[in-house]
N, C-alpha and C. Protein backbone atom coordinates (compact mmCIF):
# COMPACT_ATOMS: atom_id res chain seq x y z
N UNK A 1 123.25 100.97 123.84
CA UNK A 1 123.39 102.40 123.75
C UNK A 1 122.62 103.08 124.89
N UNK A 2 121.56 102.40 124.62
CA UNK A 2 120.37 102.91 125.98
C UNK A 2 121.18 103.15 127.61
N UNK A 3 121.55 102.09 127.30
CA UNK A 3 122.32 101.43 128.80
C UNK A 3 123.61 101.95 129.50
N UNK A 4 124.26 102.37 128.55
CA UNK A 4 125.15 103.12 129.12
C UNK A 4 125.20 104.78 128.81
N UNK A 5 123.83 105.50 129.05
CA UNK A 5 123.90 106.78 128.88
C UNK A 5 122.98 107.15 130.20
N UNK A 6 122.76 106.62 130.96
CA UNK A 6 122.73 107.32 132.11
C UNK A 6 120.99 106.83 132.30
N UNK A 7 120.21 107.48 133.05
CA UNK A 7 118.87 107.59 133.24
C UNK A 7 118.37 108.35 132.17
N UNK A 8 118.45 107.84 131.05
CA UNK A 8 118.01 108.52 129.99
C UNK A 8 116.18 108.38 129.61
N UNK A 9 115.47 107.90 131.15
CA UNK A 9 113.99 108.48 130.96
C UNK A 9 113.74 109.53 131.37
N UNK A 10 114.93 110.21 131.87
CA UNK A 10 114.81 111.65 132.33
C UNK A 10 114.66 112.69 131.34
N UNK A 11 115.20 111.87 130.21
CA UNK A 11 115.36 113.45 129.26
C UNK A 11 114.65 113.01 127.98
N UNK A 12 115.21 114.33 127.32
CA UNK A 12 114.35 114.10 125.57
C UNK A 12 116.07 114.08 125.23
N UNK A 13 115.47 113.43 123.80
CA UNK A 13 116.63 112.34 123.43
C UNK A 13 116.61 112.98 121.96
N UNK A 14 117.59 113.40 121.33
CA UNK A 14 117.78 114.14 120.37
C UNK A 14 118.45 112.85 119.18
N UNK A 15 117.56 112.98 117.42
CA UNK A 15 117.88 111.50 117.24
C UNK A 15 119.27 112.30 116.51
N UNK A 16 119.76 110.60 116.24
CA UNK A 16 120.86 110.72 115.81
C UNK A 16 120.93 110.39 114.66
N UNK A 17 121.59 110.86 113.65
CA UNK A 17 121.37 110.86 112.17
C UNK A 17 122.12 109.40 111.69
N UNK A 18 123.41 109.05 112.13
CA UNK A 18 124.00 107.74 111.66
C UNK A 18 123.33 106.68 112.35
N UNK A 19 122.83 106.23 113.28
CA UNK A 19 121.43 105.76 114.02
C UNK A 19 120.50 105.85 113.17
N UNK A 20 119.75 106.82 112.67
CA UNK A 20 118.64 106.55 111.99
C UNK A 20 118.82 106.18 110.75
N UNK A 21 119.84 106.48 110.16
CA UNK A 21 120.49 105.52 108.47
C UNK A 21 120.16 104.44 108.76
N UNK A 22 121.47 104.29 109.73
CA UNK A 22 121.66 102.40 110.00
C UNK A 22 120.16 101.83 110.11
N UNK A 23 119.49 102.17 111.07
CA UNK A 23 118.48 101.08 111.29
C UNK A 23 116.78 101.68 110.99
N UNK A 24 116.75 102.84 110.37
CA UNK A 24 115.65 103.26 110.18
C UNK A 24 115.49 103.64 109.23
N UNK A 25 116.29 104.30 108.09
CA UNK A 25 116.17 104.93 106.88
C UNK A 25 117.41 104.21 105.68
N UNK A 26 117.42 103.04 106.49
CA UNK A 26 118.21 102.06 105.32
C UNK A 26 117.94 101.69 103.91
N UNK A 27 116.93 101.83 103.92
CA UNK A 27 116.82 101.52 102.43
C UNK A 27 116.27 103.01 101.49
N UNK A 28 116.87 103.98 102.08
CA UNK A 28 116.37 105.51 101.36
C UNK A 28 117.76 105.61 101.34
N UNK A 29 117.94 106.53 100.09
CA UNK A 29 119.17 107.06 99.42
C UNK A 29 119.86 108.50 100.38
N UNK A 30 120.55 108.22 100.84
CA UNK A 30 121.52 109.83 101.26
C UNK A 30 121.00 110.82 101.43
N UNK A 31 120.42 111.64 100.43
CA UNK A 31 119.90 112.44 100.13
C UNK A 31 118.14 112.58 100.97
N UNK A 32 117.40 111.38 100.33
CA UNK A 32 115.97 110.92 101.05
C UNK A 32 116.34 111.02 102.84
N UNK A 33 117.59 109.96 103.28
CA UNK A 33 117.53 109.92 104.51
C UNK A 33 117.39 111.65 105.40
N UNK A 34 118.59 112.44 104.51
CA UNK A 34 118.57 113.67 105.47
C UNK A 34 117.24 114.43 105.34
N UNK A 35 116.64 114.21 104.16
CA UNK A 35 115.16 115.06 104.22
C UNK A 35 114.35 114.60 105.39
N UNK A 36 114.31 112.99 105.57
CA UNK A 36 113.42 112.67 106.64
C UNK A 36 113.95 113.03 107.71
N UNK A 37 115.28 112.81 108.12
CA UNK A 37 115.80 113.34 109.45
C UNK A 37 115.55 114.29 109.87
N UNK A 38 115.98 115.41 108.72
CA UNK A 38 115.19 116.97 109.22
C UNK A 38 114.42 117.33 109.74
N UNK A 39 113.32 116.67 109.50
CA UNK A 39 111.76 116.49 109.79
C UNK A 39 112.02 116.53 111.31
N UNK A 40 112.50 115.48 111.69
CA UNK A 40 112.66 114.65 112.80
C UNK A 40 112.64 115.45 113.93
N UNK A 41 111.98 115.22 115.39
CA UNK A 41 112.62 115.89 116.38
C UNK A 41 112.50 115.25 117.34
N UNK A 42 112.82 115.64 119.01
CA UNK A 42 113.52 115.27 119.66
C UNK A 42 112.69 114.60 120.45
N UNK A 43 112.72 113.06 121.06
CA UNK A 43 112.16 111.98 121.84
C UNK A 43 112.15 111.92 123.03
N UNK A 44 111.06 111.73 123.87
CA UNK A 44 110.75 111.34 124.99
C UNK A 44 111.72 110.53 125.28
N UNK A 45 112.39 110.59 126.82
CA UNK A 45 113.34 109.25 126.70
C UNK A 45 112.46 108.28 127.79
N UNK A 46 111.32 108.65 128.25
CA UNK A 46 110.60 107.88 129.10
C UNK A 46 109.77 106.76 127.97
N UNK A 47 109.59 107.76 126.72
CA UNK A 47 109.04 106.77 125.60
C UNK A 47 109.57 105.69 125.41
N UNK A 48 110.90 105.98 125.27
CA UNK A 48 111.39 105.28 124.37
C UNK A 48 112.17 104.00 125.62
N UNK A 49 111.94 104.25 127.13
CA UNK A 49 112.06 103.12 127.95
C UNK A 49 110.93 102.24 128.31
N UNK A 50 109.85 102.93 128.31
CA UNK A 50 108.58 102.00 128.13
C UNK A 50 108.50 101.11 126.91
N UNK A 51 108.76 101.56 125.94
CA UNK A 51 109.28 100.30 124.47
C UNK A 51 109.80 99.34 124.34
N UNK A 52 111.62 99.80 125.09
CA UNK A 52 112.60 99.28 125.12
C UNK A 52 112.95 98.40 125.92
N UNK A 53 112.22 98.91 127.05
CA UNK A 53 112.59 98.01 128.47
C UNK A 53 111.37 98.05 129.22
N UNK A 54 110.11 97.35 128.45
CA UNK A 54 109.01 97.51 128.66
C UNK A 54 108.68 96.38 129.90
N UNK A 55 109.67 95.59 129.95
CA UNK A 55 109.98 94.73 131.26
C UNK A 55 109.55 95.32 132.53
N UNK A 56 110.59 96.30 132.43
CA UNK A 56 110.63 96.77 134.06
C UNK A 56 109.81 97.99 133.91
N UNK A 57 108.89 98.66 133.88
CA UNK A 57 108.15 99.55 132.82
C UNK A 57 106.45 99.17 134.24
N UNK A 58 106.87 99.74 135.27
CA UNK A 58 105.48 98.96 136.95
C UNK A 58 104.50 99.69 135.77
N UNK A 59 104.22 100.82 135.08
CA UNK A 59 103.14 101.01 134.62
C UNK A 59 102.32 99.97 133.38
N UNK A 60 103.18 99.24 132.84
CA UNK A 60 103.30 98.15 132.05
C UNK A 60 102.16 98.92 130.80
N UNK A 61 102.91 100.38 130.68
CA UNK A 61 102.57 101.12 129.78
C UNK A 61 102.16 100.29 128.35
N UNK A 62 103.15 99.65 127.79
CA UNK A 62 103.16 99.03 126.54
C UNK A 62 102.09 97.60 126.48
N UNK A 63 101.72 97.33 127.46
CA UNK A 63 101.08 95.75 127.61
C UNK A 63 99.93 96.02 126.85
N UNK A 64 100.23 94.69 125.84
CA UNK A 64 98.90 94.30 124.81
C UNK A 64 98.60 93.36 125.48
N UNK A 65 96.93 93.51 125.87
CA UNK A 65 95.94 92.04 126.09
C UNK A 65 95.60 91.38 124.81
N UNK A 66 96.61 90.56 124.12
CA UNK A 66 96.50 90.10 122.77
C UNK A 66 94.71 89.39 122.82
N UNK A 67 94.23 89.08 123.97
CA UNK A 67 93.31 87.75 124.04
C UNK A 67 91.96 88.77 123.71
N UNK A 68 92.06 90.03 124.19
CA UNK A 68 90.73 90.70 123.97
C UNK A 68 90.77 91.77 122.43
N UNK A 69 91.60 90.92 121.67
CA UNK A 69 91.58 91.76 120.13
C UNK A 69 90.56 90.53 119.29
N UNK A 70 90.02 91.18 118.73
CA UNK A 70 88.83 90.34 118.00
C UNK A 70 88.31 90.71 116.81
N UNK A 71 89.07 92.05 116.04
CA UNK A 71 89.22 92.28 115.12
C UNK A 71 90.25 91.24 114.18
N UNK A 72 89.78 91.95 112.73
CA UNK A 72 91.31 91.46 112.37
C UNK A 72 92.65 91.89 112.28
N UNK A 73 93.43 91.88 112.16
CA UNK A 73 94.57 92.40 112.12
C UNK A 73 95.51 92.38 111.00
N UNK A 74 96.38 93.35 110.04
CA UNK A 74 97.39 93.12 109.03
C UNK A 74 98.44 93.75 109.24
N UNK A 75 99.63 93.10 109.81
CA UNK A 75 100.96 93.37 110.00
C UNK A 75 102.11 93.22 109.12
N UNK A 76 102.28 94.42 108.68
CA UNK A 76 103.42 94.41 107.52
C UNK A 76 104.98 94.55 108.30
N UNK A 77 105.71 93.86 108.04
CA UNK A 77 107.06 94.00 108.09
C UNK A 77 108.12 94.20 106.87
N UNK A 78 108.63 94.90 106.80
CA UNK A 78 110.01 94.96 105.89
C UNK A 78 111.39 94.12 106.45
N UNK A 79 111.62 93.23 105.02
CA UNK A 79 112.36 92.17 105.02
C UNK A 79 114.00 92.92 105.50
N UNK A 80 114.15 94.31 105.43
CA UNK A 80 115.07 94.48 105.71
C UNK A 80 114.72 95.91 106.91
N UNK A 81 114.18 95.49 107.29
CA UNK A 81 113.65 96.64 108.91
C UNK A 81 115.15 96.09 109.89
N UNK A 82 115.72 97.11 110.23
CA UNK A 82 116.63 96.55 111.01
C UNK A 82 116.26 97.32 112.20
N UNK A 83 115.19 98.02 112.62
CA UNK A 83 114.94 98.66 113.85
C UNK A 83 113.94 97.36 114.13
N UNK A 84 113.12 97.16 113.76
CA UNK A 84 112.15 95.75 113.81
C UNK A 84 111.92 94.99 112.83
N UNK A 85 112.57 94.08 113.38
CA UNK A 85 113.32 92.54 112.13
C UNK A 85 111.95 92.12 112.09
N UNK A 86 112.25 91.30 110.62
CA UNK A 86 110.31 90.20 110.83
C UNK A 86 110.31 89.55 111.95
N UNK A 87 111.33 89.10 112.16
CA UNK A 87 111.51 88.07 113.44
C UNK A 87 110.70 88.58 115.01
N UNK A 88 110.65 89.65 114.90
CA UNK A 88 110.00 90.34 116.20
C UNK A 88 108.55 90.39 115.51
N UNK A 89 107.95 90.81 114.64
CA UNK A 89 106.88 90.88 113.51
C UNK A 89 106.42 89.68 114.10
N UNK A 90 107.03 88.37 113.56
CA UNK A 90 106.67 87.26 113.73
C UNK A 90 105.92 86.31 114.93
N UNK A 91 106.88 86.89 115.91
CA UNK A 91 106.51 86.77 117.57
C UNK A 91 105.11 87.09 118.00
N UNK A 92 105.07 88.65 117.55
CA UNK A 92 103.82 89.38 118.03
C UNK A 92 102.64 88.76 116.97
N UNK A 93 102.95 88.49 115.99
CA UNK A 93 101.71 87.77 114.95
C UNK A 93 100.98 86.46 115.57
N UNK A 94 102.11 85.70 116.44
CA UNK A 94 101.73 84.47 116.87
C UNK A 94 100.79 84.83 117.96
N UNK A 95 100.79 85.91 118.76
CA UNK A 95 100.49 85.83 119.97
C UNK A 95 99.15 86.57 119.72
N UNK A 96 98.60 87.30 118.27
CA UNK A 96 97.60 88.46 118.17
C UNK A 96 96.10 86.88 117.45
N UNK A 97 95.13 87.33 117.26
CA UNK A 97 94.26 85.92 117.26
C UNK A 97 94.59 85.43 116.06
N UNK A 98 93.42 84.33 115.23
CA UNK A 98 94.06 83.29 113.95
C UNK A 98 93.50 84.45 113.02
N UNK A 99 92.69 85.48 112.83
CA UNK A 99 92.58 86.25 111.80
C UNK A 99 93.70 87.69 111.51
N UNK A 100 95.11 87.30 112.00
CA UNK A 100 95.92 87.86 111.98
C UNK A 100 96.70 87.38 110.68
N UNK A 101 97.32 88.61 109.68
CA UNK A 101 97.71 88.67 108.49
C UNK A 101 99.32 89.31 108.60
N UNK A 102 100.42 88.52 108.92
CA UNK A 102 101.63 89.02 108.62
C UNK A 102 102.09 88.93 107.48
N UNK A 103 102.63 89.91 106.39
CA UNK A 103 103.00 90.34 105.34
C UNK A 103 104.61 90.97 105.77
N UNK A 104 105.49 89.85 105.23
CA UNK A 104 106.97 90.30 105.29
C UNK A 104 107.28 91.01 103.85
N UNK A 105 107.50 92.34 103.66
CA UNK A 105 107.77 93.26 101.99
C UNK A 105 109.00 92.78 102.11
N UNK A 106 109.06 92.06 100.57
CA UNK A 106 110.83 91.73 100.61
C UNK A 106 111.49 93.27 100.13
N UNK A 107 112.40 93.16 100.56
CA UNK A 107 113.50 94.87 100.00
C UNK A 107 112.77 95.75 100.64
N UNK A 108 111.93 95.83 101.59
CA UNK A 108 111.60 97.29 102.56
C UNK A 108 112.35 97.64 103.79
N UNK A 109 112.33 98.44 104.09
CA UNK A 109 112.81 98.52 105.62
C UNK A 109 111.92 98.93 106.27
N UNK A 110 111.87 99.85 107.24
CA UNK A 110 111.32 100.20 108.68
C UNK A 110 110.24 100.88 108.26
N UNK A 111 110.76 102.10 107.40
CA UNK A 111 109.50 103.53 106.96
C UNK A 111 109.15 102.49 105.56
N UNK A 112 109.12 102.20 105.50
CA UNK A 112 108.05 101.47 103.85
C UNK A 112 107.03 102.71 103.52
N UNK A 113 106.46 103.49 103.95
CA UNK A 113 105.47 104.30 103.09
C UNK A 113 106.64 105.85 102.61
N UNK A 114 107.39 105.82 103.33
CA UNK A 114 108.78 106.81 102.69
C UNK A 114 109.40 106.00 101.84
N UNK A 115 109.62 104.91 101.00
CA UNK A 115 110.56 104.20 100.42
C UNK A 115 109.93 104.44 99.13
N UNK A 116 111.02 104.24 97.98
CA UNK A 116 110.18 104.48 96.66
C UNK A 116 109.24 103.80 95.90
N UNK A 117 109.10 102.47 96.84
CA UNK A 117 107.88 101.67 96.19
C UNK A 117 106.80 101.51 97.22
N UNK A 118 106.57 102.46 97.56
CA UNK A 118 105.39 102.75 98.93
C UNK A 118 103.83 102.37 98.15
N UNK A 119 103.83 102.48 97.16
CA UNK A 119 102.95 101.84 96.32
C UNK A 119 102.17 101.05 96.18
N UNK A 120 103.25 99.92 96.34
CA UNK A 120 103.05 98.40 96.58
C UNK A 120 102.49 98.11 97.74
N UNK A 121 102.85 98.79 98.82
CA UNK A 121 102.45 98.68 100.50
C UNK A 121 101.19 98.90 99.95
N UNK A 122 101.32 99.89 99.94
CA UNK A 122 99.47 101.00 100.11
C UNK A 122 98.58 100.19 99.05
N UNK A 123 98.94 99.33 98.25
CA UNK A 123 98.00 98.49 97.32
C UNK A 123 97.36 97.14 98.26
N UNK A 124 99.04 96.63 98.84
CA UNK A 124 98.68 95.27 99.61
C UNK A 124 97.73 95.54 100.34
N UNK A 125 97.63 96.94 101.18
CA UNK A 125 97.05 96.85 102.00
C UNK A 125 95.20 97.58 101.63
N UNK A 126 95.39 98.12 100.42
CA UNK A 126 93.76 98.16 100.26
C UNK A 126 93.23 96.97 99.40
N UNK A 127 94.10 96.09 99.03
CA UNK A 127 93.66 94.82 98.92
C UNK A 127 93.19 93.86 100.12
N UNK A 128 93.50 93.80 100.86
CA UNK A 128 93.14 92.88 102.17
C UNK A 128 92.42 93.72 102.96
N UNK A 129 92.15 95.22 103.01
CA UNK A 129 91.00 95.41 103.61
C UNK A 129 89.44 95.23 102.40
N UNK A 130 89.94 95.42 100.68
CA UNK A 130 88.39 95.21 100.68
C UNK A 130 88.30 93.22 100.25
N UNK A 131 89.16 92.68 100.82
CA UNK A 131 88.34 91.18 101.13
C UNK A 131 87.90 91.22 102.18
């Protein structure tokens, strides 16, 4: 999509509502999705090429020095994130140090603290900070 719309780090990028169903507000009901969309406004498209195509990106804006993190770390993914699959989750877990905690939520998607069992997140996760 990126790719064939032109130099789109030139502009702000207005989101798109069947775009953000599909891969961002998939697991919110119709109704939930357009409330969050509303919200929503319009994107950097330089942002969103430093992310995307963080490759060619000379400022290498996005670059994690995974080697100088020395905290711990807890990375939640939703089993059904289709903007960021576990599978990408997974990648970056390998590469962050051994006190790194990936947590795949089965039935979440992308926004998990907008979803109706945001609950569960926000528990997992004040569970593993007070161990």
């Amino acid at each position: 999509m990126f790719m064939a719309s032109g130099k789109f780090w030139e502009d702000i990028l207005l989101p798109d509502f069947e775009t953000m169903a599909k891969f961002g507000l998939n697991k919110l009901n119709l109704s939930d999705q357009h409330l969050v969309f509303n919200r929503l406004g319009p994107e950097s498209g330089r942002v969103l090429f430093e992310l995307f195509f963080w490759i060619f990106d000379e400022n290498k804006t996005t670059k994690i020095e995974y080697e100088k993190i020395k905290c711990p770390i807890l990375m939640i993914s939703g089993s059904e994130d289709l903007a960021i699959p576990p599978s990408t989750a997974r990648l970056i877990a390998k590469k962050c140090n051994s006190q790194t905690t990936l947590h795949v939520a089965e039935g979440y998607g992308h926004y998990l603290m907008l979803e109706s069992k945001w609950i569960n997140i926000a528990e997992f996760c004040y569970k593993w900070i007070t161990e």
